[in-house]
PDB file of N, CA and C in Angstrom:
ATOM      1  N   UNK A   1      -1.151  13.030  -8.055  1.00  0.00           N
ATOM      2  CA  UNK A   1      -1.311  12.234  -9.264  1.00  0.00           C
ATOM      3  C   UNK A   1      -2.369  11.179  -8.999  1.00  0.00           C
ATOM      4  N   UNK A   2      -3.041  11.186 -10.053  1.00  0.00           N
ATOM      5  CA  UNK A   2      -4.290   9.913 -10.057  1.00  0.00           C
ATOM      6  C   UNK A   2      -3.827   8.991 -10.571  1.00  0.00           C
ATOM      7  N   UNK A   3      -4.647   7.423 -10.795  1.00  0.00           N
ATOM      8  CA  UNK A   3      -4.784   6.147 -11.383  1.00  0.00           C
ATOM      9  C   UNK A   3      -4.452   7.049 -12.470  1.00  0.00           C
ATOM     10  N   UNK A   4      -5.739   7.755 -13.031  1.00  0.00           N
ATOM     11  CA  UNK A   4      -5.429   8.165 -14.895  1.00  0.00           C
ATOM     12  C   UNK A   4      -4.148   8.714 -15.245  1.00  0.00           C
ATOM     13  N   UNK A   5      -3.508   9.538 -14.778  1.00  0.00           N
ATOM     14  CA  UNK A   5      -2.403  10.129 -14.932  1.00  0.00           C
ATOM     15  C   UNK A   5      -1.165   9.439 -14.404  1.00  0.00           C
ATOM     16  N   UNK A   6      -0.840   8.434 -13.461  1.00  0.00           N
ATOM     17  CA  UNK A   6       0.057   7.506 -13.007  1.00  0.00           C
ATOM     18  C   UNK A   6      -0.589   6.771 -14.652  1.00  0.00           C
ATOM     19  N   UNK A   7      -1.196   6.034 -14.913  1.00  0.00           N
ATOM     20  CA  UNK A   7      -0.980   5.319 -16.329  1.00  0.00           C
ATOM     21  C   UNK A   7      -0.844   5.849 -17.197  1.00  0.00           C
ATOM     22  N   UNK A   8      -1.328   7.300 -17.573  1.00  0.00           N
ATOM     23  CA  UNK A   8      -0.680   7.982 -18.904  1.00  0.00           C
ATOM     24  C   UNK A   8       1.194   7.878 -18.667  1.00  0.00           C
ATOM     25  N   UNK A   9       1.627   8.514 -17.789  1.00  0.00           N
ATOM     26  CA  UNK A   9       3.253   8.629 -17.366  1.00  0.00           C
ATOM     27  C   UNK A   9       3.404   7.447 -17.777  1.00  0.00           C
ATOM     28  N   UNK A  10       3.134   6.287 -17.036  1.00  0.00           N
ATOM     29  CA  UNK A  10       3.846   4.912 -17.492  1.00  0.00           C
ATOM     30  C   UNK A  10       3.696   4.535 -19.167  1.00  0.00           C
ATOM     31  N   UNK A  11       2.653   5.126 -19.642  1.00  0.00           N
ATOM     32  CA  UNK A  11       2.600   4.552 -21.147  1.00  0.00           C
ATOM     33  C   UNK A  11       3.969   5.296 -21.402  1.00  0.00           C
ATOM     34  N   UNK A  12       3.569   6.531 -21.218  1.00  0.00           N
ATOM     35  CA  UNK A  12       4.615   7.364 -22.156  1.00  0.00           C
ATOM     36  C   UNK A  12       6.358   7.214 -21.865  1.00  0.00           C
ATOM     37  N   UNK A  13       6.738   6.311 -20.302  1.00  0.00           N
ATOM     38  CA  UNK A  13       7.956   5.846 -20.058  1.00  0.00           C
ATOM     39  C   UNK A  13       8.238   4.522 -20.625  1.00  0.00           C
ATOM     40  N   UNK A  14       7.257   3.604 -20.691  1.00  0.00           N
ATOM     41  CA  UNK A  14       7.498   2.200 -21.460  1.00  0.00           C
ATOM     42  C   UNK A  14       7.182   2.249 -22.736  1.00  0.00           C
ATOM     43  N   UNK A  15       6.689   2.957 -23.390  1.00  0.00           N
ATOM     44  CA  UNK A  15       6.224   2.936 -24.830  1.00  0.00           C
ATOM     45  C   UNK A  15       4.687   1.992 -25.308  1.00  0.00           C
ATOM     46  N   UNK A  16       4.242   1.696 -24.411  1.00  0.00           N
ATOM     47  CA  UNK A  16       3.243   0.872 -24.047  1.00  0.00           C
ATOM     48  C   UNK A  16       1.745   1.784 -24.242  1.00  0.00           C
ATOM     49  N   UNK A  17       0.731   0.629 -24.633  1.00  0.00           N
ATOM     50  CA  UNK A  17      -0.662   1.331 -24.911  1.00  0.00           C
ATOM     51  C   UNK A  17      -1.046   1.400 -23.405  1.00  0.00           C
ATOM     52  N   UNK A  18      -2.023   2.313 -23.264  1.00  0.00           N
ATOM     53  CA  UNK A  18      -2.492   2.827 -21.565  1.00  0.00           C
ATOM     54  C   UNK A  18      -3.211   2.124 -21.299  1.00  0.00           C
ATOM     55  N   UNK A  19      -3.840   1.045 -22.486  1.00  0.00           N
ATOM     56  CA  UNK A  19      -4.739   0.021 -21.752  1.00  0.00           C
ATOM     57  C   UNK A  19      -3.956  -1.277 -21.573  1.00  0.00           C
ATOM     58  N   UNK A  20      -2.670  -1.392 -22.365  1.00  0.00           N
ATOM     59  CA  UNK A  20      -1.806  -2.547 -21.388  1.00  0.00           C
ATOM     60  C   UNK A  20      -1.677  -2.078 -20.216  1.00  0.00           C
ATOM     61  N   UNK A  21      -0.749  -0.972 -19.985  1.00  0.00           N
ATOM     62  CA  UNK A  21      -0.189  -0.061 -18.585  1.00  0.00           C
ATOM     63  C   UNK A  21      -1.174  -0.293 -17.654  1.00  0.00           C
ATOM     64  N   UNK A  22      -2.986  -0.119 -17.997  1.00  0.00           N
ATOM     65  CA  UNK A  22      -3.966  -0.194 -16.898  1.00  0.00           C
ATOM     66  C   UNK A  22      -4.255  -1.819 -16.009  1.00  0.00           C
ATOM     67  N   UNK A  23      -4.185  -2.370 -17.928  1.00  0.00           N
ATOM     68  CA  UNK A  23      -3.866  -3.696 -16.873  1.00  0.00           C
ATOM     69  C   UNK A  23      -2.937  -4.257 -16.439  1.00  0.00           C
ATOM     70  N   UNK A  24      -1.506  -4.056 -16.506  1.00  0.00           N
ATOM     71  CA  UNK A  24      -0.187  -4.082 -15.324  1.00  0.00           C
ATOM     72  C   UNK A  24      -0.592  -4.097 -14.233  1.00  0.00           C
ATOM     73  N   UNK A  25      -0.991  -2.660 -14.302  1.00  0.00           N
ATOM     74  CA  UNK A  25      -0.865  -1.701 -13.149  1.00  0.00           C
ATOM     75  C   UNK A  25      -2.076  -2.626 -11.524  1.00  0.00           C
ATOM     76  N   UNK A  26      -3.236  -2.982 -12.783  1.00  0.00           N
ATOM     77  CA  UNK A  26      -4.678  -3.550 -11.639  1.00  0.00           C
ATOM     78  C   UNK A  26      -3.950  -4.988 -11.587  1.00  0.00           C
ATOM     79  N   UNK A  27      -2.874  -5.771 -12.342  1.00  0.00           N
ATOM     80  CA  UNK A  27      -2.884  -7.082 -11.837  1.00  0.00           C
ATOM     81  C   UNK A  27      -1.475  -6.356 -10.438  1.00  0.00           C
ATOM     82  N   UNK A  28      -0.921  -5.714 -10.720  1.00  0.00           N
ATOM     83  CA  UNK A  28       0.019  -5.547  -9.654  1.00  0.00           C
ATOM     84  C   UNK A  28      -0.620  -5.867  -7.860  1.00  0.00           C
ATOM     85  N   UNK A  29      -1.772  -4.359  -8.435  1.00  0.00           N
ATOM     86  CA  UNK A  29      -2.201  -4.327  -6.810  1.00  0.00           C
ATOM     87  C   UNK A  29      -2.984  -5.202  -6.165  1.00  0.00           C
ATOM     88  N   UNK A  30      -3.553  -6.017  -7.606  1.00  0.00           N
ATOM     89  CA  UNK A  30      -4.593  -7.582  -6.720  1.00  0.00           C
ATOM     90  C   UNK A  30      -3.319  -7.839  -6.508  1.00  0.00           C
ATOM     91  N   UNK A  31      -2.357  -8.345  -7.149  1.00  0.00           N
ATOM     92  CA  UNK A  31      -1.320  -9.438  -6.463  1.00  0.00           C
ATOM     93  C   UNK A  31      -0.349  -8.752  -5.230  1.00  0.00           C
ATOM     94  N   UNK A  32      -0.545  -7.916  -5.057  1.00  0.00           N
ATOM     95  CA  UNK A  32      -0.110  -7.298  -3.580  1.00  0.00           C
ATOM     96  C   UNK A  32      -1.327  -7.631  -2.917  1.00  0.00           C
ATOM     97  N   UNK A  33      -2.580  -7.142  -2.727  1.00  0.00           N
ATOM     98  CA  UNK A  33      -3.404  -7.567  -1.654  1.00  0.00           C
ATOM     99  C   UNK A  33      -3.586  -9.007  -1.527  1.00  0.00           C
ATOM    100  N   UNK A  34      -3.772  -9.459  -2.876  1.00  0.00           N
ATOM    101  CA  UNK A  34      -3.449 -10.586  -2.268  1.00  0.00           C
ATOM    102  C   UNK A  34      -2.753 -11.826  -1.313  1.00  0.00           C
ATOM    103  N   UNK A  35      -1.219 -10.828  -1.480  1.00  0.00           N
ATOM    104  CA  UNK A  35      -0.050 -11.597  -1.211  1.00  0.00           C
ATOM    105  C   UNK A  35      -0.513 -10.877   0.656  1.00  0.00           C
ATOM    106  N   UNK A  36      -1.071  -9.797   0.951  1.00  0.00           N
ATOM    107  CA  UNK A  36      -1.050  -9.056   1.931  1.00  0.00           C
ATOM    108  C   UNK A  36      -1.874  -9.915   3.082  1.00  0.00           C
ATOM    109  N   UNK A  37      -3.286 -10.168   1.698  1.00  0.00           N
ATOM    110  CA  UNK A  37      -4.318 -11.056   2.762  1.00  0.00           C
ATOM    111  C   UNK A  37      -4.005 -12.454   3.157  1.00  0.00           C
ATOM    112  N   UNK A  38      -3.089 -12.860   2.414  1.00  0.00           N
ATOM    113  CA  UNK A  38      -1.678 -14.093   3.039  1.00  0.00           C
ATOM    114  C   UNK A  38      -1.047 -14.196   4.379  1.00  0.00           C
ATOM    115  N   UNK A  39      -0.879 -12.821   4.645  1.00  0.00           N
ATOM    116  CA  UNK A  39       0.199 -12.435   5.495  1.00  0.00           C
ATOM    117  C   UNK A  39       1.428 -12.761   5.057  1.00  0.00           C
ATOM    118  N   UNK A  40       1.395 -12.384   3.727  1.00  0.00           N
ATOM    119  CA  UNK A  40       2.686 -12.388   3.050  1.00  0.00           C
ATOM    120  C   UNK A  40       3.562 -11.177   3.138  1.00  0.00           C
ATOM    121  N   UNK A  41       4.753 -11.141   2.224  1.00  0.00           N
ATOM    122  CA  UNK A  41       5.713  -9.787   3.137  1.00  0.00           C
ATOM    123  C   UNK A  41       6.255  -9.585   1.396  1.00  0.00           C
ATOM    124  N   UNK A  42       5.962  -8.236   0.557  1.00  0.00           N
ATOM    125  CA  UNK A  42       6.794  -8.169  -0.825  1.00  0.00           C
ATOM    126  C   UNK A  42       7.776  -6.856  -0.681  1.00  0.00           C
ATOM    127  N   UNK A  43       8.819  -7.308  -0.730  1.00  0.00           N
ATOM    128  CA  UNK A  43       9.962  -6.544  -1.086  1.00  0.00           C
ATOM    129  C   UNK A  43      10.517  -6.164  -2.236  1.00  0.00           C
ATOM    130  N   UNK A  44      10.622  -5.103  -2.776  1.00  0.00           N
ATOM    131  CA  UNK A  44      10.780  -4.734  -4.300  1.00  0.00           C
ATOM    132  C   UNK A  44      12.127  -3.564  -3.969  1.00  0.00           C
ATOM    133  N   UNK A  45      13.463  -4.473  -3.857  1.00  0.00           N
ATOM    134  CA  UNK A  45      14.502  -3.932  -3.639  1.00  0.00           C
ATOM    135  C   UNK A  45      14.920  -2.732  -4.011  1.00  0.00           C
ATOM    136  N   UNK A  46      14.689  -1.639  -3.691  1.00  0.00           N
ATOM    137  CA  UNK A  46      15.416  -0.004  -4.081  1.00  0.00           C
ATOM    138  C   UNK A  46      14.005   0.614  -4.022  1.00  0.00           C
ATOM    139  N   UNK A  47      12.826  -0.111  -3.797  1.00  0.00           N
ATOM    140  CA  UNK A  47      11.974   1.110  -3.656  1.00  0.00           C
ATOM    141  C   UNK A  47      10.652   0.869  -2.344  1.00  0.00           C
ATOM    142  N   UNK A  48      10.547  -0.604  -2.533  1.00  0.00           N
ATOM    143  CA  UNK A  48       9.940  -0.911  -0.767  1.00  0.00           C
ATOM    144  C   UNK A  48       9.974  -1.902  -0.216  1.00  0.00           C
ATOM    145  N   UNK A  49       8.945  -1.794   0.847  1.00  0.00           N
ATOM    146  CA  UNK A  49       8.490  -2.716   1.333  1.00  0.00           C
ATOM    147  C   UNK A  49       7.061  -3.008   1.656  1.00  0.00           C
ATOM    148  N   UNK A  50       5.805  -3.692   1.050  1.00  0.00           N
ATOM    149  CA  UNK A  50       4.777  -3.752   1.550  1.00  0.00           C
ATOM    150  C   UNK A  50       4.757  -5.262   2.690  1.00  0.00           C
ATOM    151  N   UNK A  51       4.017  -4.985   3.549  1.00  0.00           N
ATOM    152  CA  UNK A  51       3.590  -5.644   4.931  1.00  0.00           C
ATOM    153  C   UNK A  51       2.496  -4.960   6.149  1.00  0.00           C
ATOM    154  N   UNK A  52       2.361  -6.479   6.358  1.00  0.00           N
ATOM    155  CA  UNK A  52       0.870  -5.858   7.154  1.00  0.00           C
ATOM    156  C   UNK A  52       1.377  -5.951   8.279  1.00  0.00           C
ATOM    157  N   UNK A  53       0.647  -4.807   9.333  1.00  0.00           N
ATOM    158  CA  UNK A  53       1.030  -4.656  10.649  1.00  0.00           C
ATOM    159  C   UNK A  53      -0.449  -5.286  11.393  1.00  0.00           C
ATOM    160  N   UNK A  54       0.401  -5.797  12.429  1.00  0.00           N
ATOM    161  CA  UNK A  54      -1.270  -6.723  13.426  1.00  0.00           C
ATOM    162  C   UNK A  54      -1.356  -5.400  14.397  1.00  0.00           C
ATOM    163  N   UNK A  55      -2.102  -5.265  14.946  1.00  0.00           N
ATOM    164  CA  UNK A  55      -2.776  -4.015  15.864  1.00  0.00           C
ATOM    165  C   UNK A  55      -3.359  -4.276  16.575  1.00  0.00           C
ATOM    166  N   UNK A  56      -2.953  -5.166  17.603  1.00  0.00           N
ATOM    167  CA  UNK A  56      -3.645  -5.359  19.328  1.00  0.00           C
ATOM    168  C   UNK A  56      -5.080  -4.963  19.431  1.00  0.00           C
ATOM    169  N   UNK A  57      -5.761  -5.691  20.372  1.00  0.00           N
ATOM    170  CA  UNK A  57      -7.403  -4.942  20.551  1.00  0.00           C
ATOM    171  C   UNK A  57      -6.341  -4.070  21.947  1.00  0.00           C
ATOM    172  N   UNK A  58      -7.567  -3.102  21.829  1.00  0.00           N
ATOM    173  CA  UNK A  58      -7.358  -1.637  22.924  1.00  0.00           C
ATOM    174  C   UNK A  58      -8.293  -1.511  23.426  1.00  0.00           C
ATOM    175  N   UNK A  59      -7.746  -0.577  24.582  1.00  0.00           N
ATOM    176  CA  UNK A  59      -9.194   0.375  25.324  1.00  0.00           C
ATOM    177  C   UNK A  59      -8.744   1.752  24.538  1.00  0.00           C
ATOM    178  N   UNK A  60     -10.221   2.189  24.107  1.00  0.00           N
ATOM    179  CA  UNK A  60     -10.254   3.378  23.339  1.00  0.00           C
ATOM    180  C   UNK A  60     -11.444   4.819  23.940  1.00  0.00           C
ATOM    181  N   UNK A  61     -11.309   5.822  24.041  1.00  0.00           N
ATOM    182  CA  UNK A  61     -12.209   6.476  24.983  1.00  0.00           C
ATOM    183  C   UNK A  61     -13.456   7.650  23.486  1.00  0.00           C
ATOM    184  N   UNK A  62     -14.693   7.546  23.703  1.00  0.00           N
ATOM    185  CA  UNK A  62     -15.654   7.988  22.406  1.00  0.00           C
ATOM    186  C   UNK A  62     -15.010   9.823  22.802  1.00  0.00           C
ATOM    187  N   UNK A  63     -14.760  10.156  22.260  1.00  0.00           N
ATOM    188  CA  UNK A  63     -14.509  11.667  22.433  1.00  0.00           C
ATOM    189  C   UNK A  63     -15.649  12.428  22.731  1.00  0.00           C
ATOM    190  N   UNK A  64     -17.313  12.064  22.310  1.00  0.00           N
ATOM    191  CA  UNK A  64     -18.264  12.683  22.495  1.00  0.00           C
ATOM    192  C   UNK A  64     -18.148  12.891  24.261  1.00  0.00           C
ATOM    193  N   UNK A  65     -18.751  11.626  24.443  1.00  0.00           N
ATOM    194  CA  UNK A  65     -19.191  11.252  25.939  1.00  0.00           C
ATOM    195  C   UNK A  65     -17.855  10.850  26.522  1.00  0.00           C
ATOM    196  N   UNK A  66     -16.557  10.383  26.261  1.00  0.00           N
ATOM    197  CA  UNK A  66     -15.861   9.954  27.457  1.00  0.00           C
ATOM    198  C   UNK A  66     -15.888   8.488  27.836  1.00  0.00           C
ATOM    199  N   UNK A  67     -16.850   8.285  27.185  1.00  0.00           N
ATOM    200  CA  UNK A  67     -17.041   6.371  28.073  1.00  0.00           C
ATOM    201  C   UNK A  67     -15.560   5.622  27.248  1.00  0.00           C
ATOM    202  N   UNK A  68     -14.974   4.574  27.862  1.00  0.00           N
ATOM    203  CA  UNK A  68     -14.482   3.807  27.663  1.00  0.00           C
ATOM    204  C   UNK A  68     -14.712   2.831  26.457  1.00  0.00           C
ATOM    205  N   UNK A  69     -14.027   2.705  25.774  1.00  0.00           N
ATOM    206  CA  UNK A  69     -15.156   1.213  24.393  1.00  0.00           C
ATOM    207  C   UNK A  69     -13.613   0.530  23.915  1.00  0.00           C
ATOM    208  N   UNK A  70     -13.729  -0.670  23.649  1.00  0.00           N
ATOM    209  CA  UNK A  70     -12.897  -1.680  22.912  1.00  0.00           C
ATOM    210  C   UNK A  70     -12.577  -1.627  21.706  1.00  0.00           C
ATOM    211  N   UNK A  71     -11.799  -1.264  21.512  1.00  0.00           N
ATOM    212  CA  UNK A  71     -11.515  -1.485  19.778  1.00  0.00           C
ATOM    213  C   UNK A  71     -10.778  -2.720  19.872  1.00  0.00           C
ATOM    214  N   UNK A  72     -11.545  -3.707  18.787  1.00  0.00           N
ATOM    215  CA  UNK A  72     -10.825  -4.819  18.572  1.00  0.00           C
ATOM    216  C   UNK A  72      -9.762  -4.474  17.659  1.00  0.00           C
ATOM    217  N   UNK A  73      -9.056  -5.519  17.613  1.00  0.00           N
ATOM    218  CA  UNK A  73      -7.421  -6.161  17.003  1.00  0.00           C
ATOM    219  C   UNK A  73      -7.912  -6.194  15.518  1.00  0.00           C
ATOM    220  N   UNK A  74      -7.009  -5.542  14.658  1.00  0.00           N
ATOM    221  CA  UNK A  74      -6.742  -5.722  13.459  1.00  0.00           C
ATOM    222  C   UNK A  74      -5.848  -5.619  12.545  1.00  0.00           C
ATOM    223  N   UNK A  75      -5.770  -5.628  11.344  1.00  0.00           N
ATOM    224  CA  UNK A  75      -4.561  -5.581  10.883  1.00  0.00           C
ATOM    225  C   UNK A  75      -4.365  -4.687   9.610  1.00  0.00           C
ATOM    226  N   UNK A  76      -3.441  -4.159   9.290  1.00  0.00           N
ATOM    227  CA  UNK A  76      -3.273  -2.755   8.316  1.00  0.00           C
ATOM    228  C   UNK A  76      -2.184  -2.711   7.445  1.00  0.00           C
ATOM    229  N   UNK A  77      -2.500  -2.475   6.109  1.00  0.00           N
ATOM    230  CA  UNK A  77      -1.281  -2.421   5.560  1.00  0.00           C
ATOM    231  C   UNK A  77      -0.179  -1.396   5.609  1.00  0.00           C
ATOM    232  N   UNK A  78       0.926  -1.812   5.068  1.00  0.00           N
ATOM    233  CA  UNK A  78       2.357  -1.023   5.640  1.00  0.00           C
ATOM    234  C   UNK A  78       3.387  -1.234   4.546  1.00  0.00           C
ATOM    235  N   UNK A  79       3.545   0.053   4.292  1.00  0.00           N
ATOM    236  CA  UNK A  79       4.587   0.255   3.230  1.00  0.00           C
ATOM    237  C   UNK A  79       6.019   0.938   3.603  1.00  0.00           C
ATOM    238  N   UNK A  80       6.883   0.265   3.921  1.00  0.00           N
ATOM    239  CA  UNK A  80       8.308   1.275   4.301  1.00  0.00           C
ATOM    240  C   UNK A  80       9.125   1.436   3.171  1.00  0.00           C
ATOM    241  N   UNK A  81       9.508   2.499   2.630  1.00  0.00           N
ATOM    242  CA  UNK A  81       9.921   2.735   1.409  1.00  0.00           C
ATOM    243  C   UNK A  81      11.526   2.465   1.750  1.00  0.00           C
ATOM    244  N   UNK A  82      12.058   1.582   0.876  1.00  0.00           N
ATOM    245  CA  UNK A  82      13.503   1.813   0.453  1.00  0.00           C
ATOM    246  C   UNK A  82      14.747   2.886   0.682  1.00  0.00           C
ATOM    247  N   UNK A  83      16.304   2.374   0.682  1.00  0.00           N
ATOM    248  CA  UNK A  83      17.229   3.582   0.896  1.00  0.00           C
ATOM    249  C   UNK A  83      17.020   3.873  -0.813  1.00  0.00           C
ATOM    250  N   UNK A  84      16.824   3.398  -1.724  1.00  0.00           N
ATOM    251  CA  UNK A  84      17.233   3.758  -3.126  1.00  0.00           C
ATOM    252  C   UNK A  84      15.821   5.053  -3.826  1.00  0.00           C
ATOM    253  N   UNK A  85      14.238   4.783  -3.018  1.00  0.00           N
ATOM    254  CA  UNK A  85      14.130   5.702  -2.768  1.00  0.00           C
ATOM    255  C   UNK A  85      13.778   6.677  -2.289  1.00  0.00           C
ATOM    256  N   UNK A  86      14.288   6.701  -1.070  1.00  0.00           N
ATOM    257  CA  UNK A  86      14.477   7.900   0.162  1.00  0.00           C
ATOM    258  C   UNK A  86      15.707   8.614  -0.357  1.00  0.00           C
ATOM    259  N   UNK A  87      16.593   7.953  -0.583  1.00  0.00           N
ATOM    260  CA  UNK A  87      17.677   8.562  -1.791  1.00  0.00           C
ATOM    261  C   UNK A  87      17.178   9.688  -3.141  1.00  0.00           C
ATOM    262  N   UNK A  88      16.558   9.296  -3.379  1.00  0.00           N
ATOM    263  CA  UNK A  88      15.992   9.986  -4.954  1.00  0.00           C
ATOM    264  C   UNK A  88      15.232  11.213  -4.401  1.00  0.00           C
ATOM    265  N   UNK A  89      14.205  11.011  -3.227  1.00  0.00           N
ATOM    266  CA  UNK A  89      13.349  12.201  -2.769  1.00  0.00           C
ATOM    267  C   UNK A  89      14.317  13.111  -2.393  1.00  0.00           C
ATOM    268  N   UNK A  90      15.215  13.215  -1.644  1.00  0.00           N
ATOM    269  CA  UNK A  90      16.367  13.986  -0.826  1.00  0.00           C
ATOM    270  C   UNK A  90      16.999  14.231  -2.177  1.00  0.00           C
TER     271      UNK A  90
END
């Protein structure tokens, strides 16, 4: 499923025009990255969890040649989904 088709479904479950639904949908995910580039933590009880994971710098090896190289430390977002629904998929 795409953006276009995730907002047609939602019009047609809320009764809502697809250009409200579109803009829901784009203030949702600024206000998750946003809350993310915080190092904030959003929990949306029965279906997740978004949070960012920190990721150590490493020694990393180039697969071409073999040499050794550094990957610096960064950080990634992380979504662990809910029992309510891991429940629903099963």
């Amino acid at each position: 499923m795409n953006k276009s088709e995730l907002v047609a479904s939602m019009a047609d479950k809320t009764g809502l025009k697809k250009v409200d639904v579109e803009k829901v949908l784009k203030a949702f995910t600024e206000t998750v990255a946003d809350e993310l580039k915080k190092g904030e933590k959003i929990q949306l009880v029965g279906f997740g969890t978004f949070e960012v994971a920190e990721r150590p710098a490493r020694e990393g090896r180039n697969p071409r040649t073999g040499e050794t190289m550094k990957i610096a430390a960064s950080k990634a977002p992380k979504f662990k989904a809910g029992k309510a629904l891991k429940d629903s998929i099963n």
